[in-house]
C-alpha atoms as a PDB file:
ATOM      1  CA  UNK A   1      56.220  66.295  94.234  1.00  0.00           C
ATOM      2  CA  UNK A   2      58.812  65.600  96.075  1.00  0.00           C
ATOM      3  CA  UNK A   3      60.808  68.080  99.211  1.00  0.00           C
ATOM      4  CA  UNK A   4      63.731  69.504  96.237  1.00  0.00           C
ATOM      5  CA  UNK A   5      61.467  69.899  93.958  1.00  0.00           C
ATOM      6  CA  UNK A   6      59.175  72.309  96.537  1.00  0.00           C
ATOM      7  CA  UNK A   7      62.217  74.237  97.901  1.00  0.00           C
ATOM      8  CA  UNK A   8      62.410  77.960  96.468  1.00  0.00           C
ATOM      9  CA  UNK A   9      64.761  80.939  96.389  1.00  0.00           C
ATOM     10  CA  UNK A  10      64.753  83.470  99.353  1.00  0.00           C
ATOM     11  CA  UNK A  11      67.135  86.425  99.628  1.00  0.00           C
ATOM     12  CA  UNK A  12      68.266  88.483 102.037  1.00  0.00           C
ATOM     13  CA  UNK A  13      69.886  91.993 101.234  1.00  0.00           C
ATOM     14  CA  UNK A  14      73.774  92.720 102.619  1.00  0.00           C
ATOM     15  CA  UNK A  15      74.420  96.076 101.767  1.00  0.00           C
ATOM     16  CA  UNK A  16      77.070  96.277 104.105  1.00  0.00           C
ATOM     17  CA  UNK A  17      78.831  93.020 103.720  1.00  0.00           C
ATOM     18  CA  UNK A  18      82.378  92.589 102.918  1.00  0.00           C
ATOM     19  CA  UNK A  19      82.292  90.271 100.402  1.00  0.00           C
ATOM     20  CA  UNK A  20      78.731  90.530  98.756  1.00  0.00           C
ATOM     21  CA  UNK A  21      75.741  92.535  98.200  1.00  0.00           C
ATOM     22  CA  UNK A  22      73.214  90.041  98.799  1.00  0.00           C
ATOM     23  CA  UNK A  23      72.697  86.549  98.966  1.00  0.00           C
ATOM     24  CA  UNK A  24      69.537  84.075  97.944  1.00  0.00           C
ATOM     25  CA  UNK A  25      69.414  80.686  99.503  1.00  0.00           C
ATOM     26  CA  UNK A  26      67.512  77.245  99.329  1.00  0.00           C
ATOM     27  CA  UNK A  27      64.286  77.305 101.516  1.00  0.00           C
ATOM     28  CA  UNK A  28      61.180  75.029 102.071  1.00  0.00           C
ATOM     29  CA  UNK A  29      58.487  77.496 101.663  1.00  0.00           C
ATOM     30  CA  UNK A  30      55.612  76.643 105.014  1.00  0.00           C
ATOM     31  CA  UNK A  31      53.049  78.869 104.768  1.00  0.00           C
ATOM     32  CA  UNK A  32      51.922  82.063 105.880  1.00  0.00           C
ATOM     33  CA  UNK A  33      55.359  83.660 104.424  1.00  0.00           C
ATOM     34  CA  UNK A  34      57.387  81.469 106.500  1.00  0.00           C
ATOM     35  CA  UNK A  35      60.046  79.736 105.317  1.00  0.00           C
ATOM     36  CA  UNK A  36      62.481  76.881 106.585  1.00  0.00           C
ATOM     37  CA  UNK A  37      66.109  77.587 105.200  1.00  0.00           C
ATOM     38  CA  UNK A  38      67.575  74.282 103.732  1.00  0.00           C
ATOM     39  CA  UNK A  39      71.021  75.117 102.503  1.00  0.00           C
ATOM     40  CA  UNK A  40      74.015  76.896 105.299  1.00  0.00           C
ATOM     41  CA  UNK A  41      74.256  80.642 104.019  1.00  0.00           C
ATOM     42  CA  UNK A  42      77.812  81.606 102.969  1.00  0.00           C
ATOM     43  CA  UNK A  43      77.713  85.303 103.613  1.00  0.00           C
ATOM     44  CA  UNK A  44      74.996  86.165 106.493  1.00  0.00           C
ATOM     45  CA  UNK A  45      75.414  86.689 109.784  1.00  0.00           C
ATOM     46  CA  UNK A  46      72.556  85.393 112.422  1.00  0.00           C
ATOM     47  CA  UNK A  47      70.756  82.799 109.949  1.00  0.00           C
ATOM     48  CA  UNK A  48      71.590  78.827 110.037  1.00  0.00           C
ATOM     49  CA  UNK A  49      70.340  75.960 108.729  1.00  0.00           C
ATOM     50  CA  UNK A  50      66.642  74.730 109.040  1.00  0.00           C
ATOM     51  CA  UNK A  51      66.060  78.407 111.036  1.00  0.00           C
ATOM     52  CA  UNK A  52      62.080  79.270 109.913  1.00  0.00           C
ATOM     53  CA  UNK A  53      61.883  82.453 108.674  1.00  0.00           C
ATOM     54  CA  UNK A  54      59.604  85.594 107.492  1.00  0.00           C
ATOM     55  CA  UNK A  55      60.178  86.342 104.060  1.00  0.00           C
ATOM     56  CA  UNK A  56      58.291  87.817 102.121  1.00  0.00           C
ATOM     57  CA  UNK A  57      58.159  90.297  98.442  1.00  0.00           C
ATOM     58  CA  UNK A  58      55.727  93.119  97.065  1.00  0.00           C
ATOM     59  CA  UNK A  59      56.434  91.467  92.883  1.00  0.00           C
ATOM     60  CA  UNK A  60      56.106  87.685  92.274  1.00  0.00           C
ATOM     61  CA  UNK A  61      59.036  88.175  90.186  1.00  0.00           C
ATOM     62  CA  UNK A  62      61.411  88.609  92.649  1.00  0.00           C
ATOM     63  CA  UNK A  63      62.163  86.720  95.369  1.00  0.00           C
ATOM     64  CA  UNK A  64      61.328  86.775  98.857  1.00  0.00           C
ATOM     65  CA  UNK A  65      62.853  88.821 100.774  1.00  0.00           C
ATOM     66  CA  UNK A  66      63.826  87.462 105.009  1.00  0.00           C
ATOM     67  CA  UNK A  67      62.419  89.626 107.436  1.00  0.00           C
ATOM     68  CA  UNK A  68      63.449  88.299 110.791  1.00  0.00           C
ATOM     69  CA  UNK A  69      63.420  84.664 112.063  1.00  0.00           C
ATOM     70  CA  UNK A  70      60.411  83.546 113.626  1.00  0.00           C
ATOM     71  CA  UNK A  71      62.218  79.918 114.783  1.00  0.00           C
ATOM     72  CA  UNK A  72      66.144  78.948 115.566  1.00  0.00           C
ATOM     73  CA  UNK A  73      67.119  75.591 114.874  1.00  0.00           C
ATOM     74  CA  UNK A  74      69.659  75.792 117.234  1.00  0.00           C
ATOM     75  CA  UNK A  75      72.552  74.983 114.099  1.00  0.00           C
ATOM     76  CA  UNK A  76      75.337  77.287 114.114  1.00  0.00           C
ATOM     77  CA  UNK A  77      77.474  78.416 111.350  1.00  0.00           C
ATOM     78  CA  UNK A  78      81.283  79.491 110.845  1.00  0.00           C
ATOM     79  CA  UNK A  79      82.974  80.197 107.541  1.00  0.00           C
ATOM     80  CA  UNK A  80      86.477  78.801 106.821  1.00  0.00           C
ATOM     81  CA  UNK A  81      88.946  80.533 104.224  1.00  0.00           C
ATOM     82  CA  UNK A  82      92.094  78.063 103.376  1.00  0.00           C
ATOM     83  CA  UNK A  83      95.312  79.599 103.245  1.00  0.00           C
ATOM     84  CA  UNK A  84      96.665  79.000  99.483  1.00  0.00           C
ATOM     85  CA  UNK A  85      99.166  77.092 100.402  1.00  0.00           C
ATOM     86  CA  UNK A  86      97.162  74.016 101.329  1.00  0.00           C
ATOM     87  CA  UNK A  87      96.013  71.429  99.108  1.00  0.00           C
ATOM     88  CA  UNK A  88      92.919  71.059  98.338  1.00  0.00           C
ATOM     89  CA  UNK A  89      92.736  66.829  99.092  1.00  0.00           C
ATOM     90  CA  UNK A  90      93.915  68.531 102.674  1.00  0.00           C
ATOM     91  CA  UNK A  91      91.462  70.926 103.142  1.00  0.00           C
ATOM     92  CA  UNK A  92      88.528  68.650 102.144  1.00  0.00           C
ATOM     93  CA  UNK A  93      90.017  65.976 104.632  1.00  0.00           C
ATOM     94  CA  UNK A  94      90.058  68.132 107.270  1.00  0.00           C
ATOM     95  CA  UNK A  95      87.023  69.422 106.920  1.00  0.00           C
ATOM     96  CA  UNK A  96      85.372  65.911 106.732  1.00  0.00           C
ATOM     97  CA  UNK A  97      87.741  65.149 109.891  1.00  0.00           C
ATOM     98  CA  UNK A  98      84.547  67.327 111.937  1.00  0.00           C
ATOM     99  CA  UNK A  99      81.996  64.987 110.608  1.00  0.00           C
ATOM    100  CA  UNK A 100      82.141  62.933 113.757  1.00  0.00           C
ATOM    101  CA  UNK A 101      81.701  66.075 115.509  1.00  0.00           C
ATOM    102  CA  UNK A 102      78.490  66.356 113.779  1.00  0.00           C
ATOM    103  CA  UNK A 103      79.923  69.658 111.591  1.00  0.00           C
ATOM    104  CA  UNK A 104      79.406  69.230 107.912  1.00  0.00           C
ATOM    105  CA  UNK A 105      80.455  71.968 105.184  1.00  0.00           C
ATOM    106  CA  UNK A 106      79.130  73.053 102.292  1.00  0.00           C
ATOM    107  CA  UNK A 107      82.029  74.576  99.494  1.00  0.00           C
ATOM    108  CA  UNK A 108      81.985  77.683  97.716  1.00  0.00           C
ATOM    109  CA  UNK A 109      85.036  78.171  96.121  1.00  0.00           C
ATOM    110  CA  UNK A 110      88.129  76.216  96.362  1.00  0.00           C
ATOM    111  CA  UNK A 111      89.021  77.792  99.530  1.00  0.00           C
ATOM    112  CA  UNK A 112      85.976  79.290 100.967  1.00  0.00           C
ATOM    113  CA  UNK A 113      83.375  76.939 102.725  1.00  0.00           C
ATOM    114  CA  UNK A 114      80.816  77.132 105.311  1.00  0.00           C
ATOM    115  CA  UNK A 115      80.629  75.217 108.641  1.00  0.00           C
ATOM    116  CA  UNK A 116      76.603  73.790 109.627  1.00  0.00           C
ATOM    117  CA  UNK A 117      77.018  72.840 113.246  1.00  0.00           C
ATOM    118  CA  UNK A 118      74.507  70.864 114.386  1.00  0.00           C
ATOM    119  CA  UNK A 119      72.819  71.550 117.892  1.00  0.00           C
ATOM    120  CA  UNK A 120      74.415  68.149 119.437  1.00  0.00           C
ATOM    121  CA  UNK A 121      77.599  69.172 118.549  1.00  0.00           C
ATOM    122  CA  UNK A 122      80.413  71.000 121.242  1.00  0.00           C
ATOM    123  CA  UNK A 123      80.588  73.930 119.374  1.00  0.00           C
ATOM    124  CA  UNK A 124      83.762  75.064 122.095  1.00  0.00           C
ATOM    125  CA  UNK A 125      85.176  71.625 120.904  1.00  0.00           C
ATOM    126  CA  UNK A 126      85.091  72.711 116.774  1.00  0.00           C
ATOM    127  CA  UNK A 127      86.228  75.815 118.075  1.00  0.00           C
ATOM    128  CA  UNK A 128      89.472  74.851 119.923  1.00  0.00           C
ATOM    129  CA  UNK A 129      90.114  72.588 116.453  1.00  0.00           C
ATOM    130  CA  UNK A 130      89.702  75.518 114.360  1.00  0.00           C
ATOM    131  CA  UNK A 131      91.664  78.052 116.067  1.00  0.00           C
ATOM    132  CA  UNK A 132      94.506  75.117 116.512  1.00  0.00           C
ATOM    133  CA  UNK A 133      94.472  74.999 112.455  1.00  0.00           C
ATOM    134  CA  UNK A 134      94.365  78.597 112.466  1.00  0.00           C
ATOM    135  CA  UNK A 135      97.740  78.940 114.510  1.00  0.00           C
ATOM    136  CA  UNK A 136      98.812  76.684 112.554  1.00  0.00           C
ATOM    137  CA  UNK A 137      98.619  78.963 109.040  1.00  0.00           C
ATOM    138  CA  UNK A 138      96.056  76.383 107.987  1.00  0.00           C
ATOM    139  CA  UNK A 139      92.865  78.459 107.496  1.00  0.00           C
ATOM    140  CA  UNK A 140      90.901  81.655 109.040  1.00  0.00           C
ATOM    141  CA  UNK A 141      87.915  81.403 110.009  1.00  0.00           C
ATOM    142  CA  UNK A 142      84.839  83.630 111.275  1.00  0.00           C
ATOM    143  CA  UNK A 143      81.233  82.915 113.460  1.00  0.00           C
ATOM    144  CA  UNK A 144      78.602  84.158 111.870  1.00  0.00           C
ATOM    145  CA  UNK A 145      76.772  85.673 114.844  1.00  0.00           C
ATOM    146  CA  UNK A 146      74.701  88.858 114.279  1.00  0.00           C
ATOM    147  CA  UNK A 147      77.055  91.931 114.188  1.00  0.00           C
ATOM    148  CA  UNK A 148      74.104  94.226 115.465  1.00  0.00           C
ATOM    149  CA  UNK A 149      70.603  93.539 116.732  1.00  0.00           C
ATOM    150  CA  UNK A 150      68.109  92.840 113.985  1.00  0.00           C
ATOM    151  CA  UNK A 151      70.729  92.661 110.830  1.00  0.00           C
ATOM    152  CA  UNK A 152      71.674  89.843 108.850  1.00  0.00           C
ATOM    153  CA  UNK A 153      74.762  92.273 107.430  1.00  0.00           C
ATOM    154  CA  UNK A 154      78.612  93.149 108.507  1.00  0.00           C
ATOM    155  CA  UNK A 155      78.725  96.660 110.431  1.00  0.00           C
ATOM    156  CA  UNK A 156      78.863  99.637 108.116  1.00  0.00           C
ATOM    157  CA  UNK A 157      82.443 100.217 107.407  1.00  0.00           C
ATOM    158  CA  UNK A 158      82.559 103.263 109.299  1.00  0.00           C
ATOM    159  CA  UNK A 159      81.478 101.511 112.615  1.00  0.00           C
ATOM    160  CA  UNK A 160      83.343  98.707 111.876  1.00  0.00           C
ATOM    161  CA  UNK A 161      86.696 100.320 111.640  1.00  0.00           C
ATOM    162  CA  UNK A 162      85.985 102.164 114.788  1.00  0.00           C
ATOM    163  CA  UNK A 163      86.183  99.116 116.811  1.00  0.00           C
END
C-alpha cells in the first residue's frame, strides 16, 4: 500500500470561523490516535503542515476529530486572497516566485490559496514580500496563528469586534 493510499480524513470543528464551519484535511494516520497532517489547512488557525496531532471520534463513521497537537513541524501557514483585478497567470506566477524561498501554495479557489512555509525559510523575508504586494492592491493576506490559547477557530464575533 502505498503513503496516499494510507492517508485519511481528519476534521477539526470552526464554529466561530469567518468563512467556514469546519474543515477536514489529509492526514497520515500513526498510531495511538495520532495523526501527521499532510495537506496545508485553508481555514484553521494554529495547525501546519506535517504538525502530529490527537484526533480522535466516539462513531467510526465520522471522522476524527483534532484534539490538540502533540508535535509542531515548525511549517507555518498564511492565506492569500487576490484582489479581482489580477490575472490569474499573475497570481499563480507570483506565488511560484516564493518557491525559492522555500513557500509553496496550495489553491482553493481562483483567488484564495494557502501559503506552507517551510521551517528553513525567512518567514520576515515572505512577509516583507507579501505586505509589499499588499500595498500594492495585489492581494490580502492573513497568519494563521492561534487567535486564543487552545482553539483552532477565529474569536467569537463578539470578542472579535471588541478589539
Amino acid at each position: 500500500m502505498s503513503e496516499t493510499e494510507s492517508l485519511v480524513k481528519i476534521h477539526v470543528e470552526l464554529p466561530n470561523h469567518w468563512a467556514t464551519g469546519g474543515e477536514s484535511m489529509w492526514a497520515l494516520p500513526l498510531g495511538e490516535n495520532r495523526y501527521q497532517i499532510r495537506n496545508t489547512p485553508f481555514y484553521a488557525y494554529n495547525l501546519n503542515f506535517l504538525d502530529i496531532v490527537i484526533a480522535a471520534s466516539g462513531n467510526e463513521d465520522l471522522k476524527p476529530e483534532i484534539l490538540s497537537v502533540v508535535e509542531r513541524s515548525g511549517h507555518q501557514t498564511i492565506r492569500v486572497f487576490f484582489s479581482a483585478e489580477i490575472p490569474q497567470s499573475n497570481r499563480i506566477r507570483l506565488l511560484e516566485s516564493l518557491n525559492t524561498l522555500h513557500t509553496f501554495f496550495e489553491q482553493l479557489s481562483d483567488s484564495f490559496f494557502t501559503l506552507d512555509i517551510q521551517p528553513e525559510c525567512d518567514y520576515l523575508g515572505v512577509r516583507s514580500i507579501l505586505d509589499k504586494w499588499n500595498s500594492q492592491d495585489i492581494l490580502d493576506y492573513e497568519t494563521c496563528e492561534a487567535k486564543f490559547a487552545g482553539s483552532f477557530d477565529s474569536l467569537p464575533e463578539a470578542e472579535e469586534s471588541s478589539r
